[in-house]
N, C-alpha and C. Protein backbone atom coordinates (compact mmCIF):
# COMPACT_ATOMS: atom_id res chain seq x y z
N UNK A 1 -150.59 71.78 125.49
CA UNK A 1 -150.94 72.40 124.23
C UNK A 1 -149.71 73.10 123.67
N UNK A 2 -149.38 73.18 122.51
CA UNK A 2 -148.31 73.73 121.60
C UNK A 2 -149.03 74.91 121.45
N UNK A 3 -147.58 75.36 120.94
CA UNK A 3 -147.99 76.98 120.27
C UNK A 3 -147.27 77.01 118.62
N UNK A 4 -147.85 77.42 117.76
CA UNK A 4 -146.08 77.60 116.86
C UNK A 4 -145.65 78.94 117.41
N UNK A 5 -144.14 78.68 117.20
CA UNK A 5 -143.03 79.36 117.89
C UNK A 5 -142.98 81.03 117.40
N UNK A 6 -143.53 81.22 116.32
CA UNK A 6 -144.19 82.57 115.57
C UNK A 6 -144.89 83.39 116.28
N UNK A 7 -146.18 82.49 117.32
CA UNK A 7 -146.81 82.71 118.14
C UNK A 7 -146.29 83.28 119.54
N UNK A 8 -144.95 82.60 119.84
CA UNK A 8 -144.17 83.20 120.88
C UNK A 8 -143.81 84.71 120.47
N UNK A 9 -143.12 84.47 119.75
CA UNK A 9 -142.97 85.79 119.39
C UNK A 9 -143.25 87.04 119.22
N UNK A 10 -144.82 87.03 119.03
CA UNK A 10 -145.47 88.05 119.31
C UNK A 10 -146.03 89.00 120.49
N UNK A 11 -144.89 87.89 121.64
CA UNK A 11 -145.24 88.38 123.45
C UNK A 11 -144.29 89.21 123.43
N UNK A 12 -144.28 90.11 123.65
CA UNK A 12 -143.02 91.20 123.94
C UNK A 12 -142.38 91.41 125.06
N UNK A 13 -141.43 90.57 126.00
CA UNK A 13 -140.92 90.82 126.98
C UNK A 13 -139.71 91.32 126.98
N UNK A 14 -140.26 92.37 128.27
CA UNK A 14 -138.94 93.02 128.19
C UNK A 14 -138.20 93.36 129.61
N UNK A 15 -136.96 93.56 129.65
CA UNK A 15 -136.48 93.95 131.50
C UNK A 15 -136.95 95.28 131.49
N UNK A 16 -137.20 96.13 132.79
CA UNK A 16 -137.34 97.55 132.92
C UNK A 16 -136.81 97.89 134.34
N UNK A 17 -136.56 98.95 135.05
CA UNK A 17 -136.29 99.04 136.02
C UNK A 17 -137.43 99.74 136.99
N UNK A 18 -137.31 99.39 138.18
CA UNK A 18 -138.90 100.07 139.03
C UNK A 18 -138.29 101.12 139.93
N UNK A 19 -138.79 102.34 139.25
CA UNK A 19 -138.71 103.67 139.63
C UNK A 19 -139.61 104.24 141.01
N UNK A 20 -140.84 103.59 140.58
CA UNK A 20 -142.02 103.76 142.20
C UNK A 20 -142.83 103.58 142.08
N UNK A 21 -143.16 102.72 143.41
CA UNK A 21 -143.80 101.33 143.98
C UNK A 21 -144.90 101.85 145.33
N UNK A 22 -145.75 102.15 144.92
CA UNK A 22 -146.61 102.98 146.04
C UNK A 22 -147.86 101.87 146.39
N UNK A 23 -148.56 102.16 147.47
CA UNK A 23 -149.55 101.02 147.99
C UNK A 23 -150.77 101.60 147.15
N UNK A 24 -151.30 100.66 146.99
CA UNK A 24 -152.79 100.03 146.22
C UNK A 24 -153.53 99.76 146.87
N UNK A 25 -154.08 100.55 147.60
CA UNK A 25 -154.78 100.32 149.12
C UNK A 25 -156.79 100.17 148.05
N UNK A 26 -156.85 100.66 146.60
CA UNK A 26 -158.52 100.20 146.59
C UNK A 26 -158.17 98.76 145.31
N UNK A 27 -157.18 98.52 145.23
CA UNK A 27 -156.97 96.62 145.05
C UNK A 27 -158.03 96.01 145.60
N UNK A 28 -158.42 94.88 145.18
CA UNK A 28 -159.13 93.75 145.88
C UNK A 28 -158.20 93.09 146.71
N UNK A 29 -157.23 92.59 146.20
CA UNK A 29 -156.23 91.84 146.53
C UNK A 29 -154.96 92.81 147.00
N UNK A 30 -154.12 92.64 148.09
CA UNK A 30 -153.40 93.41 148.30
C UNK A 30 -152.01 93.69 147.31
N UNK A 31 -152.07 94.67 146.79
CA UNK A 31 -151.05 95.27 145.51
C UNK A 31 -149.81 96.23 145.72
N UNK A 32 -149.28 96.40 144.80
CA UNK A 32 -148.39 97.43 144.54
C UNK A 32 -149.06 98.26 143.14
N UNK A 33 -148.83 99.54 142.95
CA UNK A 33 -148.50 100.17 141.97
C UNK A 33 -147.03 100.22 141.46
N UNK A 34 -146.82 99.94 140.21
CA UNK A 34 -145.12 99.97 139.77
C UNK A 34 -145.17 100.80 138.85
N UNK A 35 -144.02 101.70 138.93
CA UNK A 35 -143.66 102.27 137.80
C UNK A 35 -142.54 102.70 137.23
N UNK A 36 -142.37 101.43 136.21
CA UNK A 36 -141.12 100.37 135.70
C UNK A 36 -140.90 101.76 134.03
N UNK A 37 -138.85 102.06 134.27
CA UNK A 37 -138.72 102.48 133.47
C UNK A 37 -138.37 101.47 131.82
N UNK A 38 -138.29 101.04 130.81
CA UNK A 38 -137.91 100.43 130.03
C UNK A 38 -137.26 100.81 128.56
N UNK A 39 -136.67 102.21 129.48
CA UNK A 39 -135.66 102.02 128.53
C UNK A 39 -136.27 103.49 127.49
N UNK A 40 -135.01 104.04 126.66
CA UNK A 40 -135.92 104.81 125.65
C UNK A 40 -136.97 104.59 124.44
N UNK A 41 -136.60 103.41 124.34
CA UNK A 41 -137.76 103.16 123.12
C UNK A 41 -139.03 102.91 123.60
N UNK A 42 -139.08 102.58 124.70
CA UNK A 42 -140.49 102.09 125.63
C UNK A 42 -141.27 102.89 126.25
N UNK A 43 -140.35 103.91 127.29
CA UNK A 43 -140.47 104.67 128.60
C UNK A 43 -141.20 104.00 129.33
N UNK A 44 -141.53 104.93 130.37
CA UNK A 44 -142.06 104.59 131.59
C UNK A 44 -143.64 103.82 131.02
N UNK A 45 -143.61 102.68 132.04
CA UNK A 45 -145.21 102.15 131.69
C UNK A 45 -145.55 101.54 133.39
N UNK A 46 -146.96 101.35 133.56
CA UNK A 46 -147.19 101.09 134.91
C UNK A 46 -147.96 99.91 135.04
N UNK A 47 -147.63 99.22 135.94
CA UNK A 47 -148.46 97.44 136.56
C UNK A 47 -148.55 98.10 137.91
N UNK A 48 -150.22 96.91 138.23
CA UNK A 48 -150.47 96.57 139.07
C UNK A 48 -149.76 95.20 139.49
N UNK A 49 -149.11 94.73 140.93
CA UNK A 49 -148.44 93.72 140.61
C UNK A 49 -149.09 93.12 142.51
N UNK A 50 -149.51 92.02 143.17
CA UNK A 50 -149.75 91.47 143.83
C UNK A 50 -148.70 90.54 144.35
N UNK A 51 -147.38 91.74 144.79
CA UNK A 51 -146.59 91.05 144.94
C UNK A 51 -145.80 91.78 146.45
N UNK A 52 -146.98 91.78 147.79
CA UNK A 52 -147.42 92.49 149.14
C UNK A 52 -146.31 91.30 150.03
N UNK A 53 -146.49 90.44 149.64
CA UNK A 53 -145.93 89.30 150.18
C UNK A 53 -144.53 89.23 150.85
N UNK A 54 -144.05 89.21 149.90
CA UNK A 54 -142.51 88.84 149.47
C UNK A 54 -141.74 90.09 149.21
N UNK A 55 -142.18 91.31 149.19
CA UNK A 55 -142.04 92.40 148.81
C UNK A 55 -141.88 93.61 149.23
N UNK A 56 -141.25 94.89 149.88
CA UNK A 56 -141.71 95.68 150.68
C UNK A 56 -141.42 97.30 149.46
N UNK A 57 -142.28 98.12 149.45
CA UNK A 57 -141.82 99.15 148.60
C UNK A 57 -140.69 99.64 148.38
N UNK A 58 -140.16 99.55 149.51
CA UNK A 58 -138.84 100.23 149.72
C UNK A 58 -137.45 99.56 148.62
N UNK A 59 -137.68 97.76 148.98
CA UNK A 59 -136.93 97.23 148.01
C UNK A 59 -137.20 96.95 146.75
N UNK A 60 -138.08 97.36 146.36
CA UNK A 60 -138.73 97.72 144.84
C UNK A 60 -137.95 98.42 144.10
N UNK A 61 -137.64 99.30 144.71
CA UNK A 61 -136.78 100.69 144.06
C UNK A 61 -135.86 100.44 143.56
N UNK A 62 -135.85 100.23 142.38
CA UNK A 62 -134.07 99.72 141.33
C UNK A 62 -134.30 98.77 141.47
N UNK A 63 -135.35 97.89 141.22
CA UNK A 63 -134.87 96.15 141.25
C UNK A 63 -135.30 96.09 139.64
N UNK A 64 -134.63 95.31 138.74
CA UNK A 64 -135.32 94.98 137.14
C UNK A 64 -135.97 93.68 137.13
N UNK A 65 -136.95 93.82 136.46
CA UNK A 65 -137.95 92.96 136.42
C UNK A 65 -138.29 92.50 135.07
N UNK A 66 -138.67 91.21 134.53
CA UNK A 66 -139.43 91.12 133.58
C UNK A 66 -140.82 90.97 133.54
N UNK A 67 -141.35 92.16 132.11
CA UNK A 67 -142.83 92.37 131.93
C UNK A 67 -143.15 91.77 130.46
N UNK A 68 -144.13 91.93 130.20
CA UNK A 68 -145.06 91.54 129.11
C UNK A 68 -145.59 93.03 128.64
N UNK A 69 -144.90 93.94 127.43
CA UNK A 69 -145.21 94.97 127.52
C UNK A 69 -145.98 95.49 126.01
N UNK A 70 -146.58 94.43 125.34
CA UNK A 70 -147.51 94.71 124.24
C UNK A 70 -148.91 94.20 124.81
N UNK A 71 -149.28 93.57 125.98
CA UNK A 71 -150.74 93.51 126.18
C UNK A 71 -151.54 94.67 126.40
N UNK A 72 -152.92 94.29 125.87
CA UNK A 72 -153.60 95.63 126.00
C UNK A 72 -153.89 96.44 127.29
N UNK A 73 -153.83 97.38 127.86
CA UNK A 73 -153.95 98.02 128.87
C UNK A 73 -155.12 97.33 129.58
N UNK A 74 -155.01 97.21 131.46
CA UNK A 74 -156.10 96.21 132.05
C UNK A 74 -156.44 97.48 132.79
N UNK A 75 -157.37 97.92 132.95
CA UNK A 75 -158.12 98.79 134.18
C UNK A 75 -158.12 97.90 135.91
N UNK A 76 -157.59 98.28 136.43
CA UNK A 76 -157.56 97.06 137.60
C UNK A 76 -157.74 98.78 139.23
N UNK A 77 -159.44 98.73 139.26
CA UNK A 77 -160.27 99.84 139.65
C UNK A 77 -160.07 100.88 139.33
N UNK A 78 -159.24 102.02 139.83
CA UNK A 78 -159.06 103.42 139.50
C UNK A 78 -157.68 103.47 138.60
N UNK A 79 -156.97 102.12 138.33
CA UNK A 79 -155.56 103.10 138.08
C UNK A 79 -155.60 101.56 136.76
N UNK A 80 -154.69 101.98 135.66
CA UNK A 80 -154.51 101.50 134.38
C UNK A 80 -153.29 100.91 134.47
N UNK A 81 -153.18 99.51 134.41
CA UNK A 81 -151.87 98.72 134.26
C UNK A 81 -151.90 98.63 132.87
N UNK A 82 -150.55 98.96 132.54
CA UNK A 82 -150.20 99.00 130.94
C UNK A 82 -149.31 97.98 130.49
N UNK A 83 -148.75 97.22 131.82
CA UNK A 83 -147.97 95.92 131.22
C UNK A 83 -148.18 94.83 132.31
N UNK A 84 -147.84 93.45 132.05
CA UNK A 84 -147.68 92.64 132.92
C UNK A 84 -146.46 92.19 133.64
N UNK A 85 -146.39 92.21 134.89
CA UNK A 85 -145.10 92.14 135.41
C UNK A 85 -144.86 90.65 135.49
N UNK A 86 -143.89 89.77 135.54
CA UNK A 86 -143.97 88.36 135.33
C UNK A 86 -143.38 87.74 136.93
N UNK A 87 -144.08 86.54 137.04
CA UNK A 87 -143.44 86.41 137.89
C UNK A 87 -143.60 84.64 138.31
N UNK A 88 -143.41 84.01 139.55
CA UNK A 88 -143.38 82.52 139.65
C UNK A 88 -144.21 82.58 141.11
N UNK A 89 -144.33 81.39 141.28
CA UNK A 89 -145.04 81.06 142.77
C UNK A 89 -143.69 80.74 143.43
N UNK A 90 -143.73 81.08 144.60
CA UNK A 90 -142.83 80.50 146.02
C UNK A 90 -143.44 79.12 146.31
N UNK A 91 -143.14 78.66 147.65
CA UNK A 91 -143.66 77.60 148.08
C UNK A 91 -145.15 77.93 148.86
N UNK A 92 -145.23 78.94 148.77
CA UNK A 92 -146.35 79.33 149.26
C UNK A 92 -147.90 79.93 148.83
N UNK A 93 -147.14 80.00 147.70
CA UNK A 93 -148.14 80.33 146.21
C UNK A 93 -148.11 81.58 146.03
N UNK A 94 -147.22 82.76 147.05
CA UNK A 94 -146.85 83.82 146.54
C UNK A 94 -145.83 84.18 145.34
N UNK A 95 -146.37 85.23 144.76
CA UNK A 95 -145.06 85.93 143.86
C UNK A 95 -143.94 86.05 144.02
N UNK A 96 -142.93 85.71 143.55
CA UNK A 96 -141.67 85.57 143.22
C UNK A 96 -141.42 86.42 142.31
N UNK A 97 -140.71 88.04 141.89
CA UNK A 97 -140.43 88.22 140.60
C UNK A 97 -139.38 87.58 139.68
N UNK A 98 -139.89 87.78 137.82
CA UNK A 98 -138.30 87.18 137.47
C UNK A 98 -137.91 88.36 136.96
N UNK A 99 -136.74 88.21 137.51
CA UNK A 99 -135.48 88.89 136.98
C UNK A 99 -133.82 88.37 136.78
N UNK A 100 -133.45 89.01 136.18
CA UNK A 100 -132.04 88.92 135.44
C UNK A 100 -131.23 88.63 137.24
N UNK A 101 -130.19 87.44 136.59
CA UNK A 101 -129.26 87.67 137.65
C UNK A 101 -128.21 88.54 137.95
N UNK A 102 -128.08 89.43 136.59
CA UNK A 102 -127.14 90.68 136.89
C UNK A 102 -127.87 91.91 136.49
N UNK A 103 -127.50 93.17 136.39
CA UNK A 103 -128.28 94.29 135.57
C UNK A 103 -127.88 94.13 134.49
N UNK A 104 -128.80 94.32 133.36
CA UNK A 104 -128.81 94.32 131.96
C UNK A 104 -130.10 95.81 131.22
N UNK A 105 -129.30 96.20 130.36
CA UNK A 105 -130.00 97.64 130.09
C UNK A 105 -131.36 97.27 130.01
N UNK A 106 -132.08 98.52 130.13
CA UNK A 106 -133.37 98.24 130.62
C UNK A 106 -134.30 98.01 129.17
N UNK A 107 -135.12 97.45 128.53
CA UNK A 107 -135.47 97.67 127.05
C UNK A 107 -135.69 96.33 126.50
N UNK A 108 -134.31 95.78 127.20
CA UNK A 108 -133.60 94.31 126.48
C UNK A 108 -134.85 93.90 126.00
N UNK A 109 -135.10 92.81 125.36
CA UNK A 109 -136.28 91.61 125.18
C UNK A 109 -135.92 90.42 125.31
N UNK A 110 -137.15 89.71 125.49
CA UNK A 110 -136.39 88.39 126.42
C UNK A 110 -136.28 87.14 124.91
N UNK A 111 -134.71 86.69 124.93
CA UNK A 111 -135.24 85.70 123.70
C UNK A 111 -133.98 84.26 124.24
C-alpha cells in the first residue's frame, strides 16, 4: 500500500537521548521505562519500550534512539508512554533499536 509522501510527513521522528531506563515489572510483556531527553524544543518525554532482550538498563544510559514523538499518548497499565521508540527485529524477533551511527544533537528529525 502507498502513502502520499505529505502523509509521511506528518510522523514526527526524532533522535533523543535516554536519561533513565528503570524496570517495568506490572508490563504484560517484559519492558523498560525510558526517559528519552529530545532536545529543548521537545524535552523530556517517556516510552514504554520491550526491549528486555537485547538490552540491559545500565547500557541504556546515553544511548540515542529514534522515536515517533507526535503520537497520541498510550496508557500501557500504570505509567503513560508519550512517544514511540522505533526499532527492528533481530533474528530472533527481538528488538533491535534504531539509532544514528554517530551522536547527532538530540531534537534532530528524521528526513
Amino acid at each position: 500500500m502507498s502513502i502520499p509522501f505529505d502523509d509521511f510527513m506528518k510522523v514526527d521522528i526524532r533522535i533523543g537521548t535516554i536519561i533513565d531506563a528503570q524496570d517495568f515489572p506490572e508490563a504484560r510483556k517484559p519492558a523498560f521505562k525510558l526517559f528519552i531527553d529530545f532536545g529543548e524544543e521537545i524535552g523530556q518525554k517517556k516510552s514504554s519500550a520491550q526491549i528486555t532482550k537485547n538490552y540491559s538498563r545500565e547500557e541504556l544510559i546515553g544511548k540515542q534512539v529514534m522515536a515517533v514523538v507526535n503520537f497520541e499518548p498510550r496508557q500501557i497499565g500504570p505509567f503513560m508512554s508519550e512517544v514511540l521508540t522505533l526499532g527492528v527485529p533481530d533474528d530472533d524477533g527481538e528488538v533491535m533499536l534504531m539509532q544514528p551511527s554517530a551522536n547527532v544533537p538530540n531534537g534532530g528529525r528524521l528526513y
